[in-house]
N, C-alpha and C. Protein backbone atom coordinates (compact mmCIF):
# COMPACT_ATOMS: atom_id res chain seq x y z
N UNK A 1 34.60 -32.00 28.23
CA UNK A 1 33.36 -31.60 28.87
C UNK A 1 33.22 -30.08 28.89
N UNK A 2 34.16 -29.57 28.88
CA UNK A 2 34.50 -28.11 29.09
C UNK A 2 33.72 -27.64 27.61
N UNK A 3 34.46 -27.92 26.80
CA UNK A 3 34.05 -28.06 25.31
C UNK A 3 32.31 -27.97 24.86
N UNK A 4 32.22 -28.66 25.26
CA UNK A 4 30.45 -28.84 25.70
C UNK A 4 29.59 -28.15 25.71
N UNK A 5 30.22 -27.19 27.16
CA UNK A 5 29.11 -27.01 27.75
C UNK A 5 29.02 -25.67 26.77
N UNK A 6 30.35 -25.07 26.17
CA UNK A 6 30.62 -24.17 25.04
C UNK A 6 29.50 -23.87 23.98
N UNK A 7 29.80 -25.22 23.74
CA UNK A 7 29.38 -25.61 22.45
C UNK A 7 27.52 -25.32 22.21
N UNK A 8 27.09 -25.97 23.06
CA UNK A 8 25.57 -26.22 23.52
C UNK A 8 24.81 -25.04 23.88
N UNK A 9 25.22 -23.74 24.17
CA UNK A 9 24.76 -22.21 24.34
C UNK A 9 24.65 -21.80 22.91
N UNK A 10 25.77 -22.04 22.31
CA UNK A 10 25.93 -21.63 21.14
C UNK A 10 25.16 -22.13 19.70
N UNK A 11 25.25 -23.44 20.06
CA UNK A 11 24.12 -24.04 18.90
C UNK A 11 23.04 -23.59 18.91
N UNK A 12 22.46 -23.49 20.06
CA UNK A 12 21.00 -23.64 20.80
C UNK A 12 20.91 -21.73 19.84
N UNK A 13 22.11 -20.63 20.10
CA UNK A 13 21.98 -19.53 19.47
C UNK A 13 21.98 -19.20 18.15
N UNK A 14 22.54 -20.14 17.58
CA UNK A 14 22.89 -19.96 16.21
C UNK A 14 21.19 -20.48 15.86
N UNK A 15 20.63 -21.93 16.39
CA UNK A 15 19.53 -22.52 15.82
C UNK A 15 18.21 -21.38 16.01
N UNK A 16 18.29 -20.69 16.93
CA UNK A 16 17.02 -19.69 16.94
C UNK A 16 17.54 -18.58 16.17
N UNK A 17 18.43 -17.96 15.75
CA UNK A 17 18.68 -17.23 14.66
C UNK A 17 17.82 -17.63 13.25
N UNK A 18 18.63 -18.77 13.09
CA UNK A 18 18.04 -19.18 11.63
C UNK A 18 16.70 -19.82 11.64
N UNK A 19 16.05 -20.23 12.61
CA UNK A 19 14.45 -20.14 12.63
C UNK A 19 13.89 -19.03 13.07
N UNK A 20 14.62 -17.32 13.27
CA UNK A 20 13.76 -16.59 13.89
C UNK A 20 13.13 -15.44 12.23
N UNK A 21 14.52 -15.84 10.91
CA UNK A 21 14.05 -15.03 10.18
C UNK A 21 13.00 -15.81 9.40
N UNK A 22 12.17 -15.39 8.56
CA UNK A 22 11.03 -16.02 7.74
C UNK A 22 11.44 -15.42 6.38
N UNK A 23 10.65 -16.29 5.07
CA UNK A 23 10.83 -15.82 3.93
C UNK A 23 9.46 -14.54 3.50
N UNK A 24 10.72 -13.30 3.26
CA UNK A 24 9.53 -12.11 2.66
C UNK A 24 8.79 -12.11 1.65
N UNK A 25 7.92 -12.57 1.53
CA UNK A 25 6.63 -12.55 0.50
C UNK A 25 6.16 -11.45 -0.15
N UNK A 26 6.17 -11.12 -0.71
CA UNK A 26 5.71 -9.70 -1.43
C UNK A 26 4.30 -9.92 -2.11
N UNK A 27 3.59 -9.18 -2.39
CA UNK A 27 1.72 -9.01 -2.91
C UNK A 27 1.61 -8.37 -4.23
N UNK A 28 0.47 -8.07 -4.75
CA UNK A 28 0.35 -7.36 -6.01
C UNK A 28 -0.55 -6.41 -5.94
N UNK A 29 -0.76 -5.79 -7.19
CA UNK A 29 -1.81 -4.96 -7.55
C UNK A 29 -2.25 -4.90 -9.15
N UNK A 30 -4.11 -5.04 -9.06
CA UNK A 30 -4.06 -5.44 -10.25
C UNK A 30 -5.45 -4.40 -10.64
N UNK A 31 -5.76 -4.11 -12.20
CA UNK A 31 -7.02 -3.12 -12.10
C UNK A 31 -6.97 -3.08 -13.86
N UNK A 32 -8.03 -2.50 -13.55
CA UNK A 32 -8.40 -2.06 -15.52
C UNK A 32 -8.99 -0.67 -14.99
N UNK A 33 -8.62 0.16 -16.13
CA UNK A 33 -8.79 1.35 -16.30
C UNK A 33 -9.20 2.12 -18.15
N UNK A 34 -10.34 2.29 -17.43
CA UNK A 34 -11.36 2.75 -19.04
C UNK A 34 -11.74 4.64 -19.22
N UNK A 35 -11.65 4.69 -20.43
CA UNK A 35 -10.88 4.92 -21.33
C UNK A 35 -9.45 4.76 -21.00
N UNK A 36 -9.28 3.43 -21.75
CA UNK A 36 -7.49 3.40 -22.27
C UNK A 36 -6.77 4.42 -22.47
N UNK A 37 -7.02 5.60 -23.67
CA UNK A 37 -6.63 6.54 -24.01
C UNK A 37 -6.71 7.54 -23.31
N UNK A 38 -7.10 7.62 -21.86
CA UNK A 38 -7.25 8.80 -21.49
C UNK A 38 -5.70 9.00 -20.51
N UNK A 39 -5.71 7.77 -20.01
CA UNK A 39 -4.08 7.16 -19.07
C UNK A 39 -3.30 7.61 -19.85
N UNK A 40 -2.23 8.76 -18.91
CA UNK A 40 -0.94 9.34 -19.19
C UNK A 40 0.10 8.41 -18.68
N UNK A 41 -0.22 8.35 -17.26
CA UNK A 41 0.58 7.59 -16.56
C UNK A 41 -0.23 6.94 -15.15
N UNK A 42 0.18 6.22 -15.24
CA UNK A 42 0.20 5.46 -13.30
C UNK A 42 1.38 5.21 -12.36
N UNK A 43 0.53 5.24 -11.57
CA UNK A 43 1.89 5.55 -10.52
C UNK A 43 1.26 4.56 -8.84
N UNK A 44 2.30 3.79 -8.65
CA UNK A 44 1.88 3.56 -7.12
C UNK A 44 2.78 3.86 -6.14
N UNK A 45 2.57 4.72 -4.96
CA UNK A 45 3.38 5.17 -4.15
C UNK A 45 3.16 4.67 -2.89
N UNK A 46 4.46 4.13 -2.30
CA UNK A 46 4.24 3.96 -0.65
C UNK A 46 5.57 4.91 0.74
N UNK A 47 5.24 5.68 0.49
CA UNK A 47 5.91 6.79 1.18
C UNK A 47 6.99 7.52 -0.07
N UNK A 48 8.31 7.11 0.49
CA UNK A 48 8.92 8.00 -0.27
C UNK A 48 9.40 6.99 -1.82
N UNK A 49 8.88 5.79 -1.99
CA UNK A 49 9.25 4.82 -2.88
C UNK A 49 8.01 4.81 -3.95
N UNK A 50 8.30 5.50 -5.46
CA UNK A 50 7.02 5.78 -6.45
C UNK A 50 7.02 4.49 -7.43
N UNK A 51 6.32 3.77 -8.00
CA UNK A 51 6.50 2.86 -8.72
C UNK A 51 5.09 2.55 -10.29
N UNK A 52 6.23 3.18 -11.20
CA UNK A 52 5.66 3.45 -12.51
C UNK A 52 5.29 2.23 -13.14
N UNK A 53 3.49 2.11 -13.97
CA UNK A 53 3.13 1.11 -14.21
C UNK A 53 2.67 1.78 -15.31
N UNK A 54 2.91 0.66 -16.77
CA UNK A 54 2.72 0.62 -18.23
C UNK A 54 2.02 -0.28 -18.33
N UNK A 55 0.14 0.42 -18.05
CA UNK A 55 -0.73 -0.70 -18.57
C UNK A 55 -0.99 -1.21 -20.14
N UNK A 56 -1.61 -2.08 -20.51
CA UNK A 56 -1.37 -2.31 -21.81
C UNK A 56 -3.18 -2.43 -22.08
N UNK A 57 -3.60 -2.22 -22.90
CA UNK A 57 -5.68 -1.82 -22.92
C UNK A 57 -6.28 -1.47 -21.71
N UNK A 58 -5.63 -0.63 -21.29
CA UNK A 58 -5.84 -0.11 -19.82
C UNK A 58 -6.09 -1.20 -18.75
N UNK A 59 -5.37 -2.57 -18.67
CA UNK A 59 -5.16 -3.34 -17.36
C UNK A 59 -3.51 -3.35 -17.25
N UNK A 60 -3.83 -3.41 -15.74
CA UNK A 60 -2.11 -3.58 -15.45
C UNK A 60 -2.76 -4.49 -14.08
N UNK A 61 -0.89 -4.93 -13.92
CA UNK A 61 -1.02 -5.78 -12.57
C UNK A 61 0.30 -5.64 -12.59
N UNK A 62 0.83 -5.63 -10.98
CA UNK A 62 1.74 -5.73 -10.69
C UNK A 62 2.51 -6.31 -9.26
N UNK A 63 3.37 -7.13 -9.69
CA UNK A 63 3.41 -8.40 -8.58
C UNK A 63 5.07 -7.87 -7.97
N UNK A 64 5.01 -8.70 -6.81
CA UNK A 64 6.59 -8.67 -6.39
C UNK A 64 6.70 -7.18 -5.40
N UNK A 65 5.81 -6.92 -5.07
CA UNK A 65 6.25 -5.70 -4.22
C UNK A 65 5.66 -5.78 -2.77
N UNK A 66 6.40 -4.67 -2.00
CA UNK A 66 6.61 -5.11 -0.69
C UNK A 66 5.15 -4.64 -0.12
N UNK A 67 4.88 -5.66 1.19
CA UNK A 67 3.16 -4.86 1.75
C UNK A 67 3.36 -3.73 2.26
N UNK A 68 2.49 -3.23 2.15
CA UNK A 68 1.86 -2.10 2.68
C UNK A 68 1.02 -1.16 2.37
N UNK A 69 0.54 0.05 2.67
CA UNK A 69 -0.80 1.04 2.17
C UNK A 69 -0.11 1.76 0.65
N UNK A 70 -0.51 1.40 -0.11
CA UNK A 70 -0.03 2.29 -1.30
C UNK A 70 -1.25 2.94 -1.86
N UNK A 71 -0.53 4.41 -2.85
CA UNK A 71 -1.38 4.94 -3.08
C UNK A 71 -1.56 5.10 -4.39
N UNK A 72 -3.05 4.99 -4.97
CA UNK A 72 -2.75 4.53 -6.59
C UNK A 72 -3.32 6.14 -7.20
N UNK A 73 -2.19 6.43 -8.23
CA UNK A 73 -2.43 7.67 -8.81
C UNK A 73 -2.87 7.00 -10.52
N UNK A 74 -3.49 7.87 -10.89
CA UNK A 74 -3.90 8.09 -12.55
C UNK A 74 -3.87 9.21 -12.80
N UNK A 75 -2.66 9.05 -13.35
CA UNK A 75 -2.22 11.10 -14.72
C UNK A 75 -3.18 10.85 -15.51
N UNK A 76 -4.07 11.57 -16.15
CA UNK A 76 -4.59 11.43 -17.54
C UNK A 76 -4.22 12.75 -18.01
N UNK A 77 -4.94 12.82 -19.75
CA UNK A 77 -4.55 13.47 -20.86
C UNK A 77 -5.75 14.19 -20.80
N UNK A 78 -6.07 15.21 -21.34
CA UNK A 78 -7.03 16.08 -21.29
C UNK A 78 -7.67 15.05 -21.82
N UNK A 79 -9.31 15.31 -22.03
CA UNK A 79 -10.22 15.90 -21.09
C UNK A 79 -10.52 15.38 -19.77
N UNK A 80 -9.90 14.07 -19.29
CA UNK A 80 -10.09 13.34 -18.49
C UNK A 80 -9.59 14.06 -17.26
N UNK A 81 -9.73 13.61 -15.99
CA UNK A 81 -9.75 14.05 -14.53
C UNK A 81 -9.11 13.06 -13.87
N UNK A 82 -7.51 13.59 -13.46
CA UNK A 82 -6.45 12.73 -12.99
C UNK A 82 -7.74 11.59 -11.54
N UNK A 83 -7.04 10.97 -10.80
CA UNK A 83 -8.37 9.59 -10.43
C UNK A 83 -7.10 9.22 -9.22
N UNK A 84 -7.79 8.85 -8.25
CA UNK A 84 -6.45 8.37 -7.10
C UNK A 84 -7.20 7.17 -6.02
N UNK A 85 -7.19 6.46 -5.89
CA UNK A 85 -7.05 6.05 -4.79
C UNK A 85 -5.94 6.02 -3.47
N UNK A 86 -6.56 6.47 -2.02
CA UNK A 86 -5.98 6.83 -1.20
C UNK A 86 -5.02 5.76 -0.97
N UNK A 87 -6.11 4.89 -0.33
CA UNK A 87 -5.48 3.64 0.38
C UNK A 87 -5.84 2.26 -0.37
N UNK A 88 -4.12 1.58 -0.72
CA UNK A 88 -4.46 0.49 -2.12
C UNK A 88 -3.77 -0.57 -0.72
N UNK A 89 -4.14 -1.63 0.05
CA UNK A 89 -3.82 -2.19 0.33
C UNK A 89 -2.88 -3.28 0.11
N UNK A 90 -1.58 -3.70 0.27
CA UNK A 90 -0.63 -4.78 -0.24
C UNK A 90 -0.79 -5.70 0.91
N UNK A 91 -1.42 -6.97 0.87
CA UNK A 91 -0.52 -7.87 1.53
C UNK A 91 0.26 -9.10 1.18
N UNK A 92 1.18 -9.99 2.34
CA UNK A 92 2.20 -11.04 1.79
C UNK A 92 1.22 -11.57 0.61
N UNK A 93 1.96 -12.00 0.12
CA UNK A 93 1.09 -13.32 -0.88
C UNK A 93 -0.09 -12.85 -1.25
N UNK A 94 -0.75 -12.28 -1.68
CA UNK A 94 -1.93 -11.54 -2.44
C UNK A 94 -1.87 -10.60 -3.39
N UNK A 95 -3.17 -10.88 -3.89
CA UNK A 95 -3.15 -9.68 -5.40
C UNK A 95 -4.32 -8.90 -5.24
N UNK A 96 -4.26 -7.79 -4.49
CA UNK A 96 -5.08 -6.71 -4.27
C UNK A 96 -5.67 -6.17 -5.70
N UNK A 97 -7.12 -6.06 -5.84
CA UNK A 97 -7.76 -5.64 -7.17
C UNK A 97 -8.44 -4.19 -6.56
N UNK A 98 -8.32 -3.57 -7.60
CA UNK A 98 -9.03 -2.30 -7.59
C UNK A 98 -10.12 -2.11 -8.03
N UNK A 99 -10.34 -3.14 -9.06
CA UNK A 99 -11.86 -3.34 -9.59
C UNK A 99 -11.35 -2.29 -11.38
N UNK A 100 -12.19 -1.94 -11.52
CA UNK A 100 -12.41 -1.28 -12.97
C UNK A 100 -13.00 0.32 -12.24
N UNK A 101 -11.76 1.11 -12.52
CA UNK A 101 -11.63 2.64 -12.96
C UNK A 101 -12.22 3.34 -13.89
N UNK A 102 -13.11 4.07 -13.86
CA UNK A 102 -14.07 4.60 -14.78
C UNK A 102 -13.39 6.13 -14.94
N UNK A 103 -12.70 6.55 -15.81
CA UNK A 103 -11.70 8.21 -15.61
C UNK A 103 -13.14 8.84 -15.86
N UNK A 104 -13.19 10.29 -15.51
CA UNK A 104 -14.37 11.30 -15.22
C UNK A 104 -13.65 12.03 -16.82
N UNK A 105 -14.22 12.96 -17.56
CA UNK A 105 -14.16 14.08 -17.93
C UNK A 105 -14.48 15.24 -16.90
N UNK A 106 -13.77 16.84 -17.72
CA UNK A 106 -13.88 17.52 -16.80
C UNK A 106 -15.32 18.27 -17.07
């Protein structure tokens, strides 16, 4: 009985442990960007973590990453005018679109 009453604090602790964590879901980001040729590089940043994207006919998408506010950069090549969005929203399970990027000349 002693045994028991042990036992029964402890389950009861162990069982809200392993129902208190959840599975982390990660979101995307997805966009086309015109002129193709003008894209040097892209870049999405969420604080101090930068994450390099190799679009292919100027669309990219990119899945598996963690939520939060990221910020979408476009390097371009002369004559074009580097392009940013501030705030790229991530959430769980979603694929955040940017729509179609039009690069400026200067």
């Amino acid at each position: 009985m002693k045994s028991m009453k042990f036992v029964t604090p402890v389950a009861l602790i162990l069982l809200s442990l392993l129902f208190s964590f959840t599975l982390i879901r990660k979101g995307g980001v997805q966009g086309k960007i015109s002129p193709a040729e003008g894209i040097q590089q892209v870049l999405l940043i969420l604080g101090t973590d930068t994450l390099k994207i190799q679009p292919q006919a100027g669309n990219f998408k990119v899945d598996n990453i963690k939520a939060g506010t990221y910020k979408l950069l476009v390097k371009t090549q002369m004559p074009y005018k580097d392009f940013t969005i501030a705030e790229v929203p991530v959430i769980d399970s979603a694929t955040t679109d940017v729509g179609q990027i039009q690069l400026l000349r200067y």
